[in-house]
Protein backbone atom coordinates (compact mmCIF):
# COMPACT_ATOMS: atom_id res chain seq x y z
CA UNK A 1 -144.94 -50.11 117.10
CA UNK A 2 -142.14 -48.15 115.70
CA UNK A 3 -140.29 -45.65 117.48
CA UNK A 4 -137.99 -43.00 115.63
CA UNK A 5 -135.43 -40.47 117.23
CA UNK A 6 -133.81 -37.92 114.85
CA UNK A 7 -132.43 -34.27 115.45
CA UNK A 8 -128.70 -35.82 116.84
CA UNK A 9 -125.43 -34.31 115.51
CA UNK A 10 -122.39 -32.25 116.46
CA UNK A 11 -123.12 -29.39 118.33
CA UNK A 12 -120.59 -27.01 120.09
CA UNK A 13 -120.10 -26.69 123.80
CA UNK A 14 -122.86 -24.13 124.92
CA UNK A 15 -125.04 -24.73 121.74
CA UNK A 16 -128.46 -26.23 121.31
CA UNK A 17 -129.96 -29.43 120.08
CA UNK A 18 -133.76 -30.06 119.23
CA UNK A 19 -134.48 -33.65 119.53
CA UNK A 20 -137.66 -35.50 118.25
CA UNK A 21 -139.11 -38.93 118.30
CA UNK A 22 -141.99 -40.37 116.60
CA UNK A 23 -144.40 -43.15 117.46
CA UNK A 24 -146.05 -44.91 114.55
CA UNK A 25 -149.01 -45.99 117.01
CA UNK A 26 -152.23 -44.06 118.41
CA UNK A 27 -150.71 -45.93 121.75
CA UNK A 28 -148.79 -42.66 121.94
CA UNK A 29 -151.99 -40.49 123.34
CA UNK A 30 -151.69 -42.94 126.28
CA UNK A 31 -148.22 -42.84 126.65
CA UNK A 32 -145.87 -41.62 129.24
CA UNK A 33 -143.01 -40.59 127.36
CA UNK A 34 -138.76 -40.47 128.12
CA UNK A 35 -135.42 -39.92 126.62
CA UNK A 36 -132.55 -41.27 128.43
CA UNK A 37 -129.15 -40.89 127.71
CA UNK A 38 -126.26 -42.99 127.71
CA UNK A 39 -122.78 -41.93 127.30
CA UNK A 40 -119.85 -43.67 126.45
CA UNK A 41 -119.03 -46.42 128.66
CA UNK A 42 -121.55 -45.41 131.19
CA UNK A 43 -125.30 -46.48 132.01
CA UNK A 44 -128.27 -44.92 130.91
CA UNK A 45 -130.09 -42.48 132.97
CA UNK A 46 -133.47 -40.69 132.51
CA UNK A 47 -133.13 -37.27 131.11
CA UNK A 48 -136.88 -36.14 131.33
CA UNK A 49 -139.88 -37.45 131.37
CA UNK A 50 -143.21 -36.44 130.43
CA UNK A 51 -146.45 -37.68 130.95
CA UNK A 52 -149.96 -38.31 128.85
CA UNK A 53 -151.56 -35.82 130.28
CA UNK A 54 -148.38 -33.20 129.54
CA UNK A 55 -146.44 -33.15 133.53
CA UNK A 56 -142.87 -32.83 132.77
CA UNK A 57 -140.63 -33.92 134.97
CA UNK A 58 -136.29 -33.68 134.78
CA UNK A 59 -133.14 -35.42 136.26
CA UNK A 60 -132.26 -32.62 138.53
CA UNK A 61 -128.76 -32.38 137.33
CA UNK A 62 -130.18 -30.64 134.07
CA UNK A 63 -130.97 -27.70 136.51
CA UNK A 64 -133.52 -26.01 133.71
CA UNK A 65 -131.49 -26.22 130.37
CA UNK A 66 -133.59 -29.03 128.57
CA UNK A 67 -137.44 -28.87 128.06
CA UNK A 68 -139.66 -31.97 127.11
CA UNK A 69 -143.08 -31.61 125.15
CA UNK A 70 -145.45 -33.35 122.95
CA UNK A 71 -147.86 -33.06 120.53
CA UNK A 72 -150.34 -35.89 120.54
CA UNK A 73 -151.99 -35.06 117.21
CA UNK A 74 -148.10 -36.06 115.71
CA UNK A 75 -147.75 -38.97 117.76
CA UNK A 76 -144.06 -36.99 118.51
CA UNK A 77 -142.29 -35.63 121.70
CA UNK A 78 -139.55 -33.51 121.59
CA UNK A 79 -136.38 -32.51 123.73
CA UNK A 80 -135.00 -29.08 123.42
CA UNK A 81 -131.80 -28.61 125.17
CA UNK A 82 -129.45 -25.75 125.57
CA UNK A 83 -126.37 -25.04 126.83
CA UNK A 84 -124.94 -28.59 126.32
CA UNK A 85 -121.99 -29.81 127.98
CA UNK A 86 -119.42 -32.22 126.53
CA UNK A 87 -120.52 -35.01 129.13
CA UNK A 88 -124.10 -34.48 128.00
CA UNK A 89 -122.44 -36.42 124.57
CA UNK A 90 -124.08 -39.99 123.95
CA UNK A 91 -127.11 -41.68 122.72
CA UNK A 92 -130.59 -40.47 123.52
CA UNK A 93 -133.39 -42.98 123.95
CA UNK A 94 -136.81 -41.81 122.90
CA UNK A 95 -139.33 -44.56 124.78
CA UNK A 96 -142.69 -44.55 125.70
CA UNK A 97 -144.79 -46.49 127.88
CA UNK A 98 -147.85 -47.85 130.13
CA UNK A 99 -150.35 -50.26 130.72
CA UNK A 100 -147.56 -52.74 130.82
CA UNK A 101 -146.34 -51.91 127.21
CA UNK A 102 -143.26 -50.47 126.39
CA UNK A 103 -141.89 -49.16 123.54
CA UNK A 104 -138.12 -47.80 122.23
CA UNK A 105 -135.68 -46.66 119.43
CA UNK A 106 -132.70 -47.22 118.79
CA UNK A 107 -131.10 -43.94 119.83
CA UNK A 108 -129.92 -40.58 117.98
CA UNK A 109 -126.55 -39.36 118.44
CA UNK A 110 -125.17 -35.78 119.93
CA UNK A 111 -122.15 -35.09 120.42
CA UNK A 112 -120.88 -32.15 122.35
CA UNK A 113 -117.20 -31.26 121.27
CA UNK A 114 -115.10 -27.78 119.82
């Protein structure tokens, strides 16, 4: 199973990223989906969430700026986020998993800078 982040880059303080990630496996449908985030010389930590059936859920620091969503038929998810701070620069983690499988890229990079 492959797993592919892309939509990264250099984005201004108070600008907007689109993020996507795509599965190369039906085991998507299934899937409960994440992005994490880790920043430079700190530990990852769970952005969002969202599960198969479509429940987000968010780290409650994001206080409404980022949305998760997926579209099954595309075997992708997606993380819109707005109104980025320079600490929300590092590497976001698409993964997906359940039914004790578990599945994750290698990361896409934003960075958050004037």
């Amino acid at each position: 199973v492959q797993v592919e982040e892309s939509g990264g880059g250099l984005v201004a303080p108070g600008g907007s990223l689109r993020l996507s990630c795509e599965f190369s496996d039906s085991f998507f449908t299934i899937a409960n989906m994440h992005w994490e985030r880790q920043a430079p010389g700190k530990a990852r930590v769970l952005v969002a969430t969202i599960s198969s059936d479509g429940t987000p859920a968010y780290n409650a620091s994001l206080k409404g700026r980022f949305t998760i969503s997926r579209d099954n038929a595309k075997k992708s998810a997606y993380l819109q986020m707005n109104s980025l701070t320079p600490e929300e620069t590092g590497l976001y983690y698409c993964g997906g998993g359940g039914e004790g499988r578990d599945y994750w890229g290698k990361g896409t990079l934003v960075i958050v800078s004037s």
